[in-house]
N, C-alpha and C. Protein backbone atom coordinates (compact mmCIF):
# COMPACT_ATOMS: atom_id res chain seq x y z
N UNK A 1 -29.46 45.81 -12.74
CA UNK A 1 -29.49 46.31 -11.37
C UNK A 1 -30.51 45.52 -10.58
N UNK A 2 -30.12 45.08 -8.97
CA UNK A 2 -31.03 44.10 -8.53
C UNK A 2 -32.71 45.27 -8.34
N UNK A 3 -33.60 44.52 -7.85
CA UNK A 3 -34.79 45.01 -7.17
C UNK A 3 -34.60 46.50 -5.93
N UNK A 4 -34.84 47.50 -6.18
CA UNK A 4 -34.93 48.43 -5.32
C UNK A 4 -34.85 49.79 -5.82
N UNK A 5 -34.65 51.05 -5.03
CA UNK A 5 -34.85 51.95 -5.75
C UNK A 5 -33.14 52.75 -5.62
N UNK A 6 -32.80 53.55 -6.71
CA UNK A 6 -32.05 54.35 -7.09
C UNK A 6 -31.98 56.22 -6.59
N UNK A 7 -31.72 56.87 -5.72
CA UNK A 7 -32.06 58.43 -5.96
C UNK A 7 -30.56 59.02 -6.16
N UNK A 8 -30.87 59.85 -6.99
CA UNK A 8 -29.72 61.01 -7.08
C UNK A 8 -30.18 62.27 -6.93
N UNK A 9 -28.79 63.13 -6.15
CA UNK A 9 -29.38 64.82 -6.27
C UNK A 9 -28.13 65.48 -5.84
N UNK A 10 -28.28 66.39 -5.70
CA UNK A 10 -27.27 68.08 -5.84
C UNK A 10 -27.72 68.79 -4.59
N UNK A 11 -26.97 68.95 -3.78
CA UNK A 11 -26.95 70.11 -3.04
C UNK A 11 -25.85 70.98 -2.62
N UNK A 12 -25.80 72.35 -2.19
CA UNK A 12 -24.71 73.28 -2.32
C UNK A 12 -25.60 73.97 -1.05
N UNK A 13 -24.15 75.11 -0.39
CA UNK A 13 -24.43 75.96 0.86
C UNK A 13 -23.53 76.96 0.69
N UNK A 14 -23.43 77.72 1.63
CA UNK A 14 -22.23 78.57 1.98
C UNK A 14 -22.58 78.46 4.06
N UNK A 15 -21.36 78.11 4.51
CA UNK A 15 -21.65 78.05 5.91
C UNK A 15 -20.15 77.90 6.75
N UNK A 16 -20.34 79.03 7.29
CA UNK A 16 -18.65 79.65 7.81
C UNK A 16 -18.15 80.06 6.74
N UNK A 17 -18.50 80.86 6.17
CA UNK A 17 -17.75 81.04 4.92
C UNK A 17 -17.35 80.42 3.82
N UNK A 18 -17.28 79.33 3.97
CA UNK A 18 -17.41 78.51 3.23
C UNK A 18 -17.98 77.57 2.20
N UNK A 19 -17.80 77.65 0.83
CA UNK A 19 -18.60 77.29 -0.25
C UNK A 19 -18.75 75.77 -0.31
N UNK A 20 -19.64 75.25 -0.47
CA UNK A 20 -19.72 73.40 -1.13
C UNK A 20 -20.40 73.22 -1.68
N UNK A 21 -20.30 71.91 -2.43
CA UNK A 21 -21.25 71.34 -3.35
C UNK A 21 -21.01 70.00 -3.26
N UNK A 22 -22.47 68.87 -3.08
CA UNK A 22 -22.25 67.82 -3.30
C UNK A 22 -23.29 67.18 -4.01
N UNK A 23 -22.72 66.52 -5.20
CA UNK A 23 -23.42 65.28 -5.80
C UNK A 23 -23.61 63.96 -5.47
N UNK A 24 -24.90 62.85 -5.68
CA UNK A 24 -25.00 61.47 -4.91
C UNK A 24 -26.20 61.05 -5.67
N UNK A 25 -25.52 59.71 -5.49
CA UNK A 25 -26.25 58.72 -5.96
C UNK A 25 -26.68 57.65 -4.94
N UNK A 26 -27.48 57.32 -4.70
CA UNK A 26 -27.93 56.62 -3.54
C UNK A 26 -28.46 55.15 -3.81
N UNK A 27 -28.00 53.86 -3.87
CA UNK A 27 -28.89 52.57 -4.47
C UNK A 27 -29.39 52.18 -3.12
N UNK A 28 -30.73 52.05 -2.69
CA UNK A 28 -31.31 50.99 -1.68
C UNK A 28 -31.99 49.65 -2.31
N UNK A 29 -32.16 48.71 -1.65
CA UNK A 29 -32.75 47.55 -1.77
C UNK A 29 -34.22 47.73 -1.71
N UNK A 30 -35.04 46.33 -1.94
CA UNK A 30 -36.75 46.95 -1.93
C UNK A 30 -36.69 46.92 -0.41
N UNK A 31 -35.70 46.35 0.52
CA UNK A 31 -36.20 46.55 2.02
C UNK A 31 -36.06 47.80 2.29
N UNK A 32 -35.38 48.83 1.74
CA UNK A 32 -34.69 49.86 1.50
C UNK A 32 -33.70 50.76 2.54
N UNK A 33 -32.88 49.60 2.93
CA UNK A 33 -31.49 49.54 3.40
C UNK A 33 -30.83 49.55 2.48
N UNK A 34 -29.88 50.82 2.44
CA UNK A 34 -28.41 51.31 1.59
C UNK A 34 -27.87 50.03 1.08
N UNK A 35 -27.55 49.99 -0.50
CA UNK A 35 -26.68 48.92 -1.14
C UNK A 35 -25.58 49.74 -1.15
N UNK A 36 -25.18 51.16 -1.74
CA UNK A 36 -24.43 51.71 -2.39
C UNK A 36 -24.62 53.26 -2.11
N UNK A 37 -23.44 53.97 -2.44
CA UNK A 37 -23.89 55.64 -2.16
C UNK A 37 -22.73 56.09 -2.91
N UNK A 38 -22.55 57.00 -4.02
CA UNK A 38 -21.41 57.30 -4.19
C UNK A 38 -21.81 58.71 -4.12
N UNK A 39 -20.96 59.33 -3.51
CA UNK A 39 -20.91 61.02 -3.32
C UNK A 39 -19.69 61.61 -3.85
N UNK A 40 -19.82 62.69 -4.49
CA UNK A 40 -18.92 63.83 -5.00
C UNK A 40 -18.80 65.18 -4.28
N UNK A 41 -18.16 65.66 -4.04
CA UNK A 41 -17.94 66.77 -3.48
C UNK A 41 -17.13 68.12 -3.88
N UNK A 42 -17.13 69.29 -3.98
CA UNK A 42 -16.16 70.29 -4.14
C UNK A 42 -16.69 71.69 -3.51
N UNK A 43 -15.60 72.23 -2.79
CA UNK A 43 -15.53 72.82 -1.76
C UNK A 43 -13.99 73.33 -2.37
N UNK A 44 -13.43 74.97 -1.47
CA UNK A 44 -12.94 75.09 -1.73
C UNK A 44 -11.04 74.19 -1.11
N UNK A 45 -11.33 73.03 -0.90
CA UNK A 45 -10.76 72.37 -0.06
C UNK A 45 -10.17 71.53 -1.41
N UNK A 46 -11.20 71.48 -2.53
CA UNK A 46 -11.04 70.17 -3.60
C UNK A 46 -11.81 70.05 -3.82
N UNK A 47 -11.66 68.80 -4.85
CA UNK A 47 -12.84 68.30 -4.87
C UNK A 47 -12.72 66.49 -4.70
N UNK A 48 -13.47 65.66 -3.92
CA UNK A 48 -13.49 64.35 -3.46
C UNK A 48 -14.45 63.63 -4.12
N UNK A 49 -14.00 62.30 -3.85
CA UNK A 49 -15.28 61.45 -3.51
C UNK A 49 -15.03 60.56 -2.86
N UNK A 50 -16.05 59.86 -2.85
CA UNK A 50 -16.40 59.02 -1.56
C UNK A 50 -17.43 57.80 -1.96
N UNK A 51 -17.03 56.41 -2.42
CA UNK A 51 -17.82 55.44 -2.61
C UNK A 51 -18.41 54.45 -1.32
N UNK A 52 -19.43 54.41 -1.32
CA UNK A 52 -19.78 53.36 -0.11
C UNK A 52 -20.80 51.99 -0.71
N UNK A 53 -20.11 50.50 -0.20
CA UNK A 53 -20.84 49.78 -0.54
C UNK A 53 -20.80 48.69 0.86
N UNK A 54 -22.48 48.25 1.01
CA UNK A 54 -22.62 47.75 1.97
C UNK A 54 -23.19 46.37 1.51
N UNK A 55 -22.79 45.12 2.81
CA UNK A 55 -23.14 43.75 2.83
C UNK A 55 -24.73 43.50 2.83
N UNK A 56 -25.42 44.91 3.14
CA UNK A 56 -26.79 43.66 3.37
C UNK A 56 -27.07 43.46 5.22
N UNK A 57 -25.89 43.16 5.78
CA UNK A 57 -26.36 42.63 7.08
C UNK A 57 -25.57 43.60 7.85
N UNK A 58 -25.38 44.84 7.38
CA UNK A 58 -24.43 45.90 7.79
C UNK A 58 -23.36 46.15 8.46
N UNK A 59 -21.84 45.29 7.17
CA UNK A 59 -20.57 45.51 7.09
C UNK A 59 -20.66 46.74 6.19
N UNK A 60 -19.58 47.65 6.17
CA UNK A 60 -19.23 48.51 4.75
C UNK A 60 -18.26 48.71 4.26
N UNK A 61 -17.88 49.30 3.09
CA UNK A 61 -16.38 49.29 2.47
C UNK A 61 -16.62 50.41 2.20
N UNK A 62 -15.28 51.83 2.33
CA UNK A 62 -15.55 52.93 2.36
C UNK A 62 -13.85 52.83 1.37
N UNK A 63 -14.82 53.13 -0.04
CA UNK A 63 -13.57 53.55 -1.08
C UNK A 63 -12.94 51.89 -1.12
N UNK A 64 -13.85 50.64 -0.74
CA UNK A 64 -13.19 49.73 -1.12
C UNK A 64 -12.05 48.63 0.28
N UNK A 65 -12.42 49.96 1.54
CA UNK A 65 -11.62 49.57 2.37
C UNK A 65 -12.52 48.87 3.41
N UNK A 66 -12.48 47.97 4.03
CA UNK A 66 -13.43 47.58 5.07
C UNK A 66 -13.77 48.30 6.29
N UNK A 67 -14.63 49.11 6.61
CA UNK A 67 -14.58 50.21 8.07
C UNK A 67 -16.12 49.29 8.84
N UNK A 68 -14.47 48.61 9.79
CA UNK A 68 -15.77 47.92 10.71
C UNK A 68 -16.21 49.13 11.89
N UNK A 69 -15.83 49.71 12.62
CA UNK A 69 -16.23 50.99 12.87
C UNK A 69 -18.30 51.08 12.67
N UNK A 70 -18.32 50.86 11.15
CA UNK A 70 -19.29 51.31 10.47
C UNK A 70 -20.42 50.04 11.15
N UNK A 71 -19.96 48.63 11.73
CA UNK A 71 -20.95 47.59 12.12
C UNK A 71 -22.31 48.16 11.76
N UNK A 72 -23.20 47.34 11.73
CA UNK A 72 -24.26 47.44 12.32
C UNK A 72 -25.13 48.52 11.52
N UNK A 73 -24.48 49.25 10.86
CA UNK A 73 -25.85 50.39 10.13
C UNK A 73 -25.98 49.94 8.81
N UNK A 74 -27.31 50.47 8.49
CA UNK A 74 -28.44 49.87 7.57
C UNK A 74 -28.32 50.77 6.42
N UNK A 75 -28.50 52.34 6.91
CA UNK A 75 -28.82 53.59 5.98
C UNK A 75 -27.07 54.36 5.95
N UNK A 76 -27.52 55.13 4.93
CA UNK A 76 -26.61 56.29 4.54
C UNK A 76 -27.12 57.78 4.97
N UNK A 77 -26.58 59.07 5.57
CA UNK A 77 -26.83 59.89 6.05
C UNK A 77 -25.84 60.71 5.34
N UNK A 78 -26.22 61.64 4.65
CA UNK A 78 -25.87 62.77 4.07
C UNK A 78 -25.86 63.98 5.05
N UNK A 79 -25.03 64.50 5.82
CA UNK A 79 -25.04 65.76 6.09
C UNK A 79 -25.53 66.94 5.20
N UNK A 80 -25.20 66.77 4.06
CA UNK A 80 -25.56 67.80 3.18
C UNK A 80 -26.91 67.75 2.50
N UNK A 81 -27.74 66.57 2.89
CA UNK A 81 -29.37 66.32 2.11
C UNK A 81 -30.01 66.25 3.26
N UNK A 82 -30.98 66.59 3.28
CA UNK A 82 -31.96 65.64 4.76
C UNK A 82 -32.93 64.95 4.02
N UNK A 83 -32.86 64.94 2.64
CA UNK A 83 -33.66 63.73 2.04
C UNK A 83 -33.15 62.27 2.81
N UNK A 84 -31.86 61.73 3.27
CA UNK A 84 -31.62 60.87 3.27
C UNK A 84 -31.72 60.54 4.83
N UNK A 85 -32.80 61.08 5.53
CA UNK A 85 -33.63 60.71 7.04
C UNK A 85 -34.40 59.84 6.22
N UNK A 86 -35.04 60.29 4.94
CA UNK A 86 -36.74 59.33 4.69
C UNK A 86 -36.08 57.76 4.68
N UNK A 87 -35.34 57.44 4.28
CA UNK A 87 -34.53 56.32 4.09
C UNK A 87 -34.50 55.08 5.26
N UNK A 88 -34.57 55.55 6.62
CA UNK A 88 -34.63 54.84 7.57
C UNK A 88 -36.35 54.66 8.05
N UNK A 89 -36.83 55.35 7.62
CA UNK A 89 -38.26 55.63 7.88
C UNK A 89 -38.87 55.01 6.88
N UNK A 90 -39.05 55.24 5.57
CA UNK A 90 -39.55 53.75 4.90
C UNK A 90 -38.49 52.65 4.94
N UNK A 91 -37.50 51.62 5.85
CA UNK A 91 -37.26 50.65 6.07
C UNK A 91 -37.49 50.14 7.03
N UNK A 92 -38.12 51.13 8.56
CA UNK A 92 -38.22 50.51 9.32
C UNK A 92 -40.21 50.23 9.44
N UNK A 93 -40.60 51.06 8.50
CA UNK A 93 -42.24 51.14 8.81
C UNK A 93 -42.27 50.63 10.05
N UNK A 94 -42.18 51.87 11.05
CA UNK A 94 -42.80 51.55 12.55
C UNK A 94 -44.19 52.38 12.57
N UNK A 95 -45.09 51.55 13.42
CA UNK A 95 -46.41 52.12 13.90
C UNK A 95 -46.33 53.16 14.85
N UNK A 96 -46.79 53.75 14.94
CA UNK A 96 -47.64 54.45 16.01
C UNK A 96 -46.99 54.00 17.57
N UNK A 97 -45.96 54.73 17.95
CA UNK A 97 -45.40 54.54 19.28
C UNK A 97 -44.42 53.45 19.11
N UNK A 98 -44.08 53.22 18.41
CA UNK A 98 -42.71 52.33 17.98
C UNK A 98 -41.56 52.96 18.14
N UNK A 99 -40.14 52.59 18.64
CA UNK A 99 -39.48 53.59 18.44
C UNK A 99 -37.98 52.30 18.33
N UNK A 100 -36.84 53.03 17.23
CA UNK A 100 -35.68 52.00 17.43
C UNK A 100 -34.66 52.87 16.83
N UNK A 101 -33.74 52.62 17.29
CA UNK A 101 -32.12 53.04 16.93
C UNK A 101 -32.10 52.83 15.52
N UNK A 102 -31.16 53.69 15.12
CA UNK A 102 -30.96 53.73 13.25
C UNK A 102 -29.45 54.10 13.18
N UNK A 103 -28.48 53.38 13.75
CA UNK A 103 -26.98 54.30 13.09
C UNK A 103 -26.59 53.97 11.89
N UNK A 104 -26.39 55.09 11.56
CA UNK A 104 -26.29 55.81 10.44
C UNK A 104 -24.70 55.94 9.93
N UNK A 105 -24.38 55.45 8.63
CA UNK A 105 -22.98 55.74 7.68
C UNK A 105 -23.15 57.47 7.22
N UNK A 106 -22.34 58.50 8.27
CA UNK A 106 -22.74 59.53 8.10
C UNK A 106 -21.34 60.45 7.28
N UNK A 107 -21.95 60.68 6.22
CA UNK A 107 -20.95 61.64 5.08
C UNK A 107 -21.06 63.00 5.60
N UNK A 108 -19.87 63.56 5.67
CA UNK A 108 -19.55 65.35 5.67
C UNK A 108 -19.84 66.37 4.83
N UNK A 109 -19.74 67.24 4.75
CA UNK A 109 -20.41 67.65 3.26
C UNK A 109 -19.34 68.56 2.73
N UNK A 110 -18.28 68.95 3.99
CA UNK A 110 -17.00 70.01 3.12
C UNK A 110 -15.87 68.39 3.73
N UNK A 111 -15.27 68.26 2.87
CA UNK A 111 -14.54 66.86 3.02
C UNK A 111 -14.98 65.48 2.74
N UNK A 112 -16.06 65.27 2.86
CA UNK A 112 -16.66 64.01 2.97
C UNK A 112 -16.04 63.21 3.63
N UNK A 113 -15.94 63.55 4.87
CA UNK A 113 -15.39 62.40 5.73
C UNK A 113 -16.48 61.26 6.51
N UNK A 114 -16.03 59.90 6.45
CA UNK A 114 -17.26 59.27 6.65
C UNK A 114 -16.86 58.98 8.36
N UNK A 115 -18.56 58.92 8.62
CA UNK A 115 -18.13 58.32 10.13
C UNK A 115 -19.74 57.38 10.69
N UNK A 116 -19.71 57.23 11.84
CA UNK A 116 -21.05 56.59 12.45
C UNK A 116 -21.74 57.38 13.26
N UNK A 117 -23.10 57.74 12.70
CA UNK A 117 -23.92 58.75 13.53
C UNK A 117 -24.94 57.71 13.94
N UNK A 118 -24.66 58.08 15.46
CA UNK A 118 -26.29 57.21 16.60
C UNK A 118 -27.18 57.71 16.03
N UNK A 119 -28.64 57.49 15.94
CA UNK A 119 -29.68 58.24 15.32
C UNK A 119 -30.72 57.51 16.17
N UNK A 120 -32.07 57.54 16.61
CA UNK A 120 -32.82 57.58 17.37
C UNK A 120 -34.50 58.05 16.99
N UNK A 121 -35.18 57.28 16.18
CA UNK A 121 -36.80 57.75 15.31
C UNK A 121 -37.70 56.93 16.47
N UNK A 122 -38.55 58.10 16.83
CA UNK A 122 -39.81 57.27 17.37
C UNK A 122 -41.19 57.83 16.63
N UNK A 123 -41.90 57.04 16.45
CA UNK A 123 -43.25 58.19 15.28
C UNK A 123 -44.13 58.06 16.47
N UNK A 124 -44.63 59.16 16.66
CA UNK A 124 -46.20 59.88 17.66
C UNK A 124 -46.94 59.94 16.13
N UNK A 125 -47.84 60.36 17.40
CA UNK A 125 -49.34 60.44 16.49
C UNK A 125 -49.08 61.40 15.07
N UNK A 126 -49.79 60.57 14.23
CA UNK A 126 -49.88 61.57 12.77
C UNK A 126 -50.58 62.33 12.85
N UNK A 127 -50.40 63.82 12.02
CA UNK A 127 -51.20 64.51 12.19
C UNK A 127 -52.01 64.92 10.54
N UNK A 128 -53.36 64.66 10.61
CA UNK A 128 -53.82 64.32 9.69
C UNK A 128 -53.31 63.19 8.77
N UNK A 129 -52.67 63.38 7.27
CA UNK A 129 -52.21 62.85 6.42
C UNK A 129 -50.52 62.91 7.23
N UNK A 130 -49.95 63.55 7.64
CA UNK A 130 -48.55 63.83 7.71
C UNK A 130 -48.31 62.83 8.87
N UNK A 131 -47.05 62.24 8.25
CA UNK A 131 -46.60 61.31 9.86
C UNK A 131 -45.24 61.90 10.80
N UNK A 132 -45.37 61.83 11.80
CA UNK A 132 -44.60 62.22 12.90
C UNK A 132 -43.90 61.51 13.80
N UNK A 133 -42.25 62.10 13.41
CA UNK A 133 -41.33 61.35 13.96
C UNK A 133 -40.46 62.07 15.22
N UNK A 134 -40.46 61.58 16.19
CA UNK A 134 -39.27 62.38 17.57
C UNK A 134 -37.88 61.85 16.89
N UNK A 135 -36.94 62.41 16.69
CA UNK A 135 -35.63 62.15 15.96
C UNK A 135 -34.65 62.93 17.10
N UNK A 136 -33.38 62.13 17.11
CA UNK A 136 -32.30 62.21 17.77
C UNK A 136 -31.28 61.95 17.27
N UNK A 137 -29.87 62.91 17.61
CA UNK A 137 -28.71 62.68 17.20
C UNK A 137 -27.98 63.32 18.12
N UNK A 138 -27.33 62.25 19.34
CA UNK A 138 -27.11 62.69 20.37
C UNK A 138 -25.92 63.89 19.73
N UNK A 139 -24.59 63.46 19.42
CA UNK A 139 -23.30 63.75 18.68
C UNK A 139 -23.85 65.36 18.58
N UNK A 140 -24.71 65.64 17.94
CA UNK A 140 -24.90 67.05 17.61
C UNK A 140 -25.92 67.65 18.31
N UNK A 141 -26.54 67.06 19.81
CA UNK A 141 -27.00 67.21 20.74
C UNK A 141 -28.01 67.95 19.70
N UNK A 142 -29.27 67.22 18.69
CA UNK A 142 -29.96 67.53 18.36
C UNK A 142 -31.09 66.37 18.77
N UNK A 143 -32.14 67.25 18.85
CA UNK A 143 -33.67 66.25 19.34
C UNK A 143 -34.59 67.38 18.64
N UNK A 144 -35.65 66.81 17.84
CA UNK A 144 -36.65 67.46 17.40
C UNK A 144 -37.74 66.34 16.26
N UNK A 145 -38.61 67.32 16.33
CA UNK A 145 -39.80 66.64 15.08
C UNK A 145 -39.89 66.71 14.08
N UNK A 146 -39.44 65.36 13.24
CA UNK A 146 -39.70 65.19 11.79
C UNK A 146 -40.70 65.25 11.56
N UNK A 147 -41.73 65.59 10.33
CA UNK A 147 -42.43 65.70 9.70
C UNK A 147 -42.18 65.25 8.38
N UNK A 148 -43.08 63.82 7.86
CA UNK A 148 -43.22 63.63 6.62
C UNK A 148 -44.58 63.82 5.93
N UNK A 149 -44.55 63.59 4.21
CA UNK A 149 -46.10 63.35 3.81
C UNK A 149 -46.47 62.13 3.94
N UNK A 150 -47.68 61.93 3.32
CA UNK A 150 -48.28 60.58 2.89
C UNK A 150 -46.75 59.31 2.21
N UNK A 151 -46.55 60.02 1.16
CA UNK A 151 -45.44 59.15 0.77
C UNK A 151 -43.89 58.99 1.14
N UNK A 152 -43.51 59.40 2.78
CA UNK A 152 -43.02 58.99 3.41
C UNK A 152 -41.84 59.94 2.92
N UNK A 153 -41.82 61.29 2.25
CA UNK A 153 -41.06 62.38 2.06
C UNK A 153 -41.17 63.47 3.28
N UNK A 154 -39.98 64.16 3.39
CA UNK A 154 -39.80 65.03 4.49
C UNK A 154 -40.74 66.04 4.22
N UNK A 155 -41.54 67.00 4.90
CA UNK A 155 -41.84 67.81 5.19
C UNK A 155 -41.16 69.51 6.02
N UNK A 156 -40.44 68.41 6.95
CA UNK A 156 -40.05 69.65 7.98
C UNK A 156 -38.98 68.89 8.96
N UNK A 157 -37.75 69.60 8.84
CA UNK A 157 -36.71 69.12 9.83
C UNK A 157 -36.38 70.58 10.50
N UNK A 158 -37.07 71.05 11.77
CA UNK A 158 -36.83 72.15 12.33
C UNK A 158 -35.38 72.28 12.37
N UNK A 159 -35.19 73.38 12.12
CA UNK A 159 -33.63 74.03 12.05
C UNK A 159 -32.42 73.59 11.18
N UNK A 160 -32.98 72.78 9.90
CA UNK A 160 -32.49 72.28 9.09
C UNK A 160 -33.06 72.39 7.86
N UNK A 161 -33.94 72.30 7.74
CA UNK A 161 -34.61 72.32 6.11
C UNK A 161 -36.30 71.77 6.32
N UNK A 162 -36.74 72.80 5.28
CA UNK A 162 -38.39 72.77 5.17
C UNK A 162 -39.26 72.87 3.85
N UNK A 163 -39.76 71.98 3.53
CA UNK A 163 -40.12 71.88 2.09
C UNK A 163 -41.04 73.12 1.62
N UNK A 164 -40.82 73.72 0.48
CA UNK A 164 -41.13 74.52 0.13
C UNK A 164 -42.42 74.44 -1.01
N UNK A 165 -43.62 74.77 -1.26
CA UNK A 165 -44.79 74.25 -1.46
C UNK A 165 -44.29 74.75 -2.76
């Protein structure tokens, strides 16, 4: 396997009634822009998957098929993890009032349907040890403050998920 890091994980909900579960494997590079993502899914819909492998200079093949659609993005976005925000945030290491576009190869979590999510990180001031990001996703007319730790893990995605001590 080339130079970079590997994550896998499990997550499950119930939302509209509705049950899911998805498994993933995630390969980034040491720049740590998405090589690879394969996701599993089952819901009471089925159960799917969904392979993604990217060029490097961000073309992608979704299941092998070319989705230019996808141009231009770097990271993989899990609807169903918000682990996979930290991902754009240690690749872009911006300072202190930096701010740049991140679209995002964004997976579904009942279907796995893939698509392109705009995304939008600017980091304000840290507070103490914790660093602080203004995050945007117009599509779901969401704007709010990330919160990571020291090692560039989530903390706090208001109205989404909050790490539990």
């Amino acid at each position: 396997m080339p130079a970079g890091h590997r994550f896998e994980g499990h997550t499950s909900a119930v939302e509209a009634g509705e049950a899911w579960a998805v498994r993933y494997a995630i390969e980034v590079g040491d720049d740590w822009s998405t090589k690879t993502a394969h996701v599993v899914g089952s819901s009471a819909r089925g159960r799917r998957e969904v392979r993604l492998d990217a060029d490097g200079v961000g073309g992608w093949l979704v299941g092998g098929t070319p989705a230019p659609g996808l141009h231009g993005c770097l990271d993989v976005d899990l609807e169903s993890s918000s682990f996979t925000n930290a991902l754009p945030i240690h690749r872009m290491r911006m300072g202190v009032g930096h701010a740049a576009e991140a679209p995002a190869v964004y997976v579904r979590a009942v279907g796995l349907g893939v698509e392109r999510l705009e995304q939008r990180y600017r980091r304000i001031e840290d507070d103490g040890s914790r660093q602080r990001y203004e995050y945007s996703a117009p599509r779901f007319d969401y704007a709010g403050e990330l919160t990571y730790d020291s090692h560039g893990l989530l903390l706090n995605y208001p109205g989404i998920a909050e790490r539990a001590a």
